[in-house]
Protein backbone atom coordinates (compact mmCIF):
# COMPACT_ATOMS: atom_id res chain seq x y z
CA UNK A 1 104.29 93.82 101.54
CA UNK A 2 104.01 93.62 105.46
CA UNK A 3 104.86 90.55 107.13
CA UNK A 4 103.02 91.24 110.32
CA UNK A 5 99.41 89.79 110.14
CA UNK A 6 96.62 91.85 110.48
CA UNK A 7 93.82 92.35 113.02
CA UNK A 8 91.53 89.22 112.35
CA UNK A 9 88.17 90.61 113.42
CA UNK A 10 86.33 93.93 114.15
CA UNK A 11 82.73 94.93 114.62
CA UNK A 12 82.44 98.61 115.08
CA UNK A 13 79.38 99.86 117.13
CA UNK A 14 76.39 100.25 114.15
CA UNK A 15 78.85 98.05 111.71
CA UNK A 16 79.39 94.31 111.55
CA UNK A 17 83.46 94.07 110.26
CA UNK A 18 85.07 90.94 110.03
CA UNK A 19 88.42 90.58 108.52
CA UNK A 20 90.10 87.30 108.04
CA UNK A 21 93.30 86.30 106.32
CA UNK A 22 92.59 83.44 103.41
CA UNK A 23 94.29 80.75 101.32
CA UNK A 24 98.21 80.47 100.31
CA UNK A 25 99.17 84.03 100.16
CA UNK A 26 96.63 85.14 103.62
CA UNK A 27 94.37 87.48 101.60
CA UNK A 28 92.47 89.79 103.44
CA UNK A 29 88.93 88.83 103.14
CA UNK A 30 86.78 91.35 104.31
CA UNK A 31 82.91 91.01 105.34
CA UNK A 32 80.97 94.65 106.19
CA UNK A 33 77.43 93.94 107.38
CA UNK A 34 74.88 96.04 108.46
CA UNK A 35 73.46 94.79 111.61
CA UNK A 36 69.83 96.09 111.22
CA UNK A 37 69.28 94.78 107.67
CA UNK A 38 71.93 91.91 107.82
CA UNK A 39 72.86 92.97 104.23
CA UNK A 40 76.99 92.25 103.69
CA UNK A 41 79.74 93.09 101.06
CA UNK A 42 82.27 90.71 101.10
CA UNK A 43 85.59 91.92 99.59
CA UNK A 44 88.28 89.68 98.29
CA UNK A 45 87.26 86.09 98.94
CA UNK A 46 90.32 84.94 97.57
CA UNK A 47 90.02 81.40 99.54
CA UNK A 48 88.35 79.22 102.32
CA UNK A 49 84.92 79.85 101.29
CA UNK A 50 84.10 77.27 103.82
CA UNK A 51 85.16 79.70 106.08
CA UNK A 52 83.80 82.81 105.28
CA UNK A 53 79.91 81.25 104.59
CA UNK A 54 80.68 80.32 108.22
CA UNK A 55 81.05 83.91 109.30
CA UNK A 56 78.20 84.68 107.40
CA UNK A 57 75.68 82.38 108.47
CA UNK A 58 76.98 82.83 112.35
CA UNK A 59 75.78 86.85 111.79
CA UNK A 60 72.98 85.62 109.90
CA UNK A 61 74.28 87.96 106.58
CA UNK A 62 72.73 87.92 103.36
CA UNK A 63 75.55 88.85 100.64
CA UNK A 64 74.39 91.60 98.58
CA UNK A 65 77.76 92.09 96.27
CA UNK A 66 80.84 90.17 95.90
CA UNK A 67 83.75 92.76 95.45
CA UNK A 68 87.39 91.93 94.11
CA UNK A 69 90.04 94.84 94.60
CA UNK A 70 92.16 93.38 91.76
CA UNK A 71 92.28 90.43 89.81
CA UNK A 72 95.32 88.63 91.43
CA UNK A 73 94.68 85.12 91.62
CA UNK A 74 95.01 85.32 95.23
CA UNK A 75 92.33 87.75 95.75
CA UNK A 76 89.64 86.27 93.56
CA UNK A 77 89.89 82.29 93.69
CA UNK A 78 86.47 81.78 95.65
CA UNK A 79 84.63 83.89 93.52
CA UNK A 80 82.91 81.53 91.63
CA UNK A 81 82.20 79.55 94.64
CA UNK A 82 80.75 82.18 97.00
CA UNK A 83 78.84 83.08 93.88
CA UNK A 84 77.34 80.00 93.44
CA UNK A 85 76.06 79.45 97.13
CA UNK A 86 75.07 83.40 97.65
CA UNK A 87 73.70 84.30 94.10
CA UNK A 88 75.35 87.12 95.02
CA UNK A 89 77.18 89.69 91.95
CA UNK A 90 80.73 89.46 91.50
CA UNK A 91 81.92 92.89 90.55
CA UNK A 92 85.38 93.75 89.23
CA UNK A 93 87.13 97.15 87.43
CA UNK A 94 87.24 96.35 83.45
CA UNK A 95 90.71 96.80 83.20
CA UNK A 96 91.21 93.93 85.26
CA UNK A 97 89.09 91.62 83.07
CA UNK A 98 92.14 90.51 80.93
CA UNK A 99 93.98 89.85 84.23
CA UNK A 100 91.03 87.96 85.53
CA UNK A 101 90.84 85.87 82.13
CA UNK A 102 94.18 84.69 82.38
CA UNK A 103 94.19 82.50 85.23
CA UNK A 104 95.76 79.81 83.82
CA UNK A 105 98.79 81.79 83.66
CA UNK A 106 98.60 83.29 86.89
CA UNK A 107 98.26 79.57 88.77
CA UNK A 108 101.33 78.73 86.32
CA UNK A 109 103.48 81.36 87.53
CA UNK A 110 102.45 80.27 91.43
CA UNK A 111 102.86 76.38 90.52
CA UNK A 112 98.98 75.48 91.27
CA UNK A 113 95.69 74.85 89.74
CA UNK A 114 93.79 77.19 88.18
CA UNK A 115 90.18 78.64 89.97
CA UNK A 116 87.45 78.29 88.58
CA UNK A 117 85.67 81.58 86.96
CA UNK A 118 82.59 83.10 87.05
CA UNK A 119 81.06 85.62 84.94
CA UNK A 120 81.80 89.53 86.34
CA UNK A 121 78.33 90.67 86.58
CA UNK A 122 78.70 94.29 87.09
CA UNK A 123 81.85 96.30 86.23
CA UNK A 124 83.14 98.83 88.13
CA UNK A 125 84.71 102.66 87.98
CA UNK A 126 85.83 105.37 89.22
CA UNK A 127 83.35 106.92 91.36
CA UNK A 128 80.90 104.53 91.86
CA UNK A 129 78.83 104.18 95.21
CA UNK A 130 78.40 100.11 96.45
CA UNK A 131 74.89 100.34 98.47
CA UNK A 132 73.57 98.24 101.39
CA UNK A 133 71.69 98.10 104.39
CA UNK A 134 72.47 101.67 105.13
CA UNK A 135 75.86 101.77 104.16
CA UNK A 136 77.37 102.75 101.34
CA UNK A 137 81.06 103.04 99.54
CA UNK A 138 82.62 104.72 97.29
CA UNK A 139 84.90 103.16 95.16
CA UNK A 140 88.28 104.83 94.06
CA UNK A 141 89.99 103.65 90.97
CA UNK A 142 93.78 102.86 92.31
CA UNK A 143 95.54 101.50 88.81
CA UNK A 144 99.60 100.58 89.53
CA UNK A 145 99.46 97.21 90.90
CA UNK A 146 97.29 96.60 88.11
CA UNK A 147 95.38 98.28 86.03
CA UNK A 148 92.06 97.80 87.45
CA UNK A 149 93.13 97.98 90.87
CA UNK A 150 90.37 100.06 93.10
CA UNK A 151 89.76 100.84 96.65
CA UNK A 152 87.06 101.38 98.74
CA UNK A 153 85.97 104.30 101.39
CA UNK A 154 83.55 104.17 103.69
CA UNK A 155 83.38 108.07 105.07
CA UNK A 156 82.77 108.20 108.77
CA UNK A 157 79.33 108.90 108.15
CA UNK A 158 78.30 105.79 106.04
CA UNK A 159 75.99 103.95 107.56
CA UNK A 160 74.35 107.39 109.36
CA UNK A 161 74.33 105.73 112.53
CA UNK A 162 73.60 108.73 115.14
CA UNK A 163 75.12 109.69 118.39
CA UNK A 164 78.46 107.62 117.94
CA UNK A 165 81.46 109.31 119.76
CA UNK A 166 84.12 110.67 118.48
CA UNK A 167 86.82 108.79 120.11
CA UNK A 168 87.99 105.63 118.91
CA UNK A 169 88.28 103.04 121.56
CA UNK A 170 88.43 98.94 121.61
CA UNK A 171 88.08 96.33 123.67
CA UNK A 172 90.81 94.35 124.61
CA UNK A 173 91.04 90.67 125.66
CA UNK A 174 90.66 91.58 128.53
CA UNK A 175 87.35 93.75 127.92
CA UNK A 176 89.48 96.28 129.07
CA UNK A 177 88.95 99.67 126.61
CA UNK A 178 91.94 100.72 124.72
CA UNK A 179 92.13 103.50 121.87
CA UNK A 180 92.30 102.61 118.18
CA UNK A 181 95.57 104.26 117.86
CA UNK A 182 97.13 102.00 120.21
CA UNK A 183 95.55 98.94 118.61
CA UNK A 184 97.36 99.76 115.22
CA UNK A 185 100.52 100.22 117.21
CA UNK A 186 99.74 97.01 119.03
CA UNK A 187 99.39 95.20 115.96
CA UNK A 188 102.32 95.69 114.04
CA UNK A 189 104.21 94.95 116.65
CA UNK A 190 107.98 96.29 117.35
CA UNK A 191 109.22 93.68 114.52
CA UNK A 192 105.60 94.14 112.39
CA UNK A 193 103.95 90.67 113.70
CA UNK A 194 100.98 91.09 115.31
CA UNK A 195 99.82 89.54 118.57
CA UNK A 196 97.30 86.56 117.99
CA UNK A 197 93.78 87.27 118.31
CA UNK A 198 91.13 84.34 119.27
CA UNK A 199 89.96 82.87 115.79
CA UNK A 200 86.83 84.48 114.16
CA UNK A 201 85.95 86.18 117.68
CA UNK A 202 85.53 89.74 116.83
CA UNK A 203 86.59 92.40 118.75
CA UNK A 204 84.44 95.35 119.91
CA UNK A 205 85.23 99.03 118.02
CA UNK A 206 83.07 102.13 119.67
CA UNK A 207 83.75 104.61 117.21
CA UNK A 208 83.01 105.25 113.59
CA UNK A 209 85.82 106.52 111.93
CA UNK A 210 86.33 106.57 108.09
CA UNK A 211 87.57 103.37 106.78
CA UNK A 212 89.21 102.13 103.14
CA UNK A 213 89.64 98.67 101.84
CA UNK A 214 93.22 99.34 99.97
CA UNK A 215 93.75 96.24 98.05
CA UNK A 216 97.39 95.80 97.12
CA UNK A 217 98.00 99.30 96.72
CA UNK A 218 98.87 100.79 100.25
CA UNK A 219 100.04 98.38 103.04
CA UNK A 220 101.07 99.32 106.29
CA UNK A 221 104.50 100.59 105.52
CA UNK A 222 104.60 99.75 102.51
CA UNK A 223 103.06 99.70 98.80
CA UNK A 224 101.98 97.05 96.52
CA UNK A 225 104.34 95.68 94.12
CA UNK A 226 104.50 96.59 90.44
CA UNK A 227 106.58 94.00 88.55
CA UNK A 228 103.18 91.45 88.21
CA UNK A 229 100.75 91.62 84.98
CA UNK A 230 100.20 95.54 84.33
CA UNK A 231 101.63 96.62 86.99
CA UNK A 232 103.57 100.65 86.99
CA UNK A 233 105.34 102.37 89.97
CA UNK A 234 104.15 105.47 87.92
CA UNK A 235 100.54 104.93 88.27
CA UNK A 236 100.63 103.49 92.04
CA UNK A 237 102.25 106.72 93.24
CA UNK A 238 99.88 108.45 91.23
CA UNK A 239 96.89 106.63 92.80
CA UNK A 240 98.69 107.39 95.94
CA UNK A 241 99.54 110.61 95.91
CA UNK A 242 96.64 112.03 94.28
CA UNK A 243 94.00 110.36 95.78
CA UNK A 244 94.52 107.83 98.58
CA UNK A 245 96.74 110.41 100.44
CA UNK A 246 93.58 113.38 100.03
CA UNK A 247 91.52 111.17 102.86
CA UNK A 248 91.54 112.15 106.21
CA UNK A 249 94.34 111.10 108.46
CA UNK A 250 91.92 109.41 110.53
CA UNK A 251 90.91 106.93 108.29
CA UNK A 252 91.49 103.60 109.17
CA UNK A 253 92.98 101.14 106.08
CA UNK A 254 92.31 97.16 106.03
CA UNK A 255 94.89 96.18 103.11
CA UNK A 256 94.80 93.10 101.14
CA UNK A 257 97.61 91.64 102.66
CA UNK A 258 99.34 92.11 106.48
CA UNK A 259 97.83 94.34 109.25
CA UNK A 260 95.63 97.42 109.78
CA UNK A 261 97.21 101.05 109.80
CA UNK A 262 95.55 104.27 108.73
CA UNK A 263 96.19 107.20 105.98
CA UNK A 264 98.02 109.37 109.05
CA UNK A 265 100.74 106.63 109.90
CA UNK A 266 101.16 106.12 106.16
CA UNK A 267 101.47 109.47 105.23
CA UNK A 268 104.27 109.90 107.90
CA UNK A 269 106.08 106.85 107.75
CA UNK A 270 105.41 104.53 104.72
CA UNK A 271 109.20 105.40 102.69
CA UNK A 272 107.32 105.39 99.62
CA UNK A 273 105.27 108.47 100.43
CA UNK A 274 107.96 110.40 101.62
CA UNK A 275 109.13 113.62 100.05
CA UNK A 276 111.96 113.00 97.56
């Protein structure tokens, strides 16, 4: 796992994207909102729901689906809580269910209390396309940090927003334009710590390039561990190799944990991906 932390906010031009770090372990909680319909996801609200209803009701978001890349206790303690004040579905991959179910354990092993749970009301796979607003993703089943780990792509065209150009650019504190590749540079730093950004103040994206919610299966420069619950180094390279690394090098990836990088810098310089 990266120690740098990752970009905190982003709203891309036709996308609302906020990303903020959560609870013990700083899970990446992720909220996508369509700014037209003010439909959401929100993936991995692991903690702080305070927080994140916050962000919500600032951009004036109705939650449409509650999504959990994995069932790490980290990544799913305020489930039941953001499900409660959005009446929004929790959905989960079935072979995380016994994960999920086991919380107990899982606060055990981490020397806390246990969440409380809510019921998983739809269950995901491989394949499956997450609508709202005008967005949609497809979900990618990413087993190997556990077994119901999954991911989620949003091609550059989700969302069909017209006329968007092709290069990526940002706004820096400054308001000064910058491009995207020099962002992910910026943010991992020259010892992987990222600079600190203003607190829930997102930053402007013009561009729309693909983008994929990773989970704990690819972090920048590295991969998610496999010695928890379930876990296999086989079937993370697998999910890898055979599918993660098959999206375009452009695509930008928010992991669950540490800052933003993309499928190009991975494929050239994560050591895990490297020919052997």
């Amino acid at each position: 796992m990266s120690n740098g932390r990752p970009v905190l906010n982003a709203a891309t031009e036709g996308l609302i994207h906020i990303t903020i770090p959560v609870g013990m372990l700083q899970c990446n909680c992720s909220i996508i909102g369509d700014p037209v319909t003010h439909e959401a996801l929100v993936v991995d609200p692991g903690d702080e729901v305070n927080r994140i209803l916050d962000l919500l009701g600032r951009h004036k978001l109705t939650v449409k689906a509650i999504v959990s890349t994995h069932a790490h206790i980290d990544h799913v303690g305020g489930l039941s809580k953001l499900h409660r004040y959005t009446g929004a579905p929790v959905l989960m991959h079935r072979d995380d269910l016994p994960l999920y179910r086991a919380m107990e354990m899982q606060a055990s092993f981490l020397g806390v209390h246990p969440p409380e749970l809510t019921d998983i009301d739809q269950l995901l796979k491989e394949g499956d396309v997450l609508r709202w607003g005008s967005f949609e993703a497809q979900v990618i089943h990413t087993p190997g940090h556990t077994p119901g780990s999954v991911s989620l792509y949003l091609p550059h065209d989700a969302g069909k927003v017209a006329g968007v150009p092709a290069i990526h650019t940002v706004l820096n504190e400054a308001g000064e334009k910058i491009a995207l590749t020099d962002l992910l540079k910026k943010t991992a730093g020259s010892e992987g710590v990222a600079e600190d950004l203003p607190p829930d103040e997102p930053e402007k994206i013009a561009g729309h390039a693909p983008q994929l919610f990773s989970g704990d299966t690819l972090f920048a420069g590295s991969i998610g561990r496999t010695d928890l619950w379930g876990g296999s180094m086989e079937q993370i390279l697998d999910s890898l190799r055979t599918k993660l690394m098959h999206l375009p090098d452009e695509t930008v990836v928010y992991p669950g944990h540490g800052p933003v990088t993309s499928i190009g810098d991975e494929r050239h310089l994560n050591p895990f991906l490297q020919p052997e």
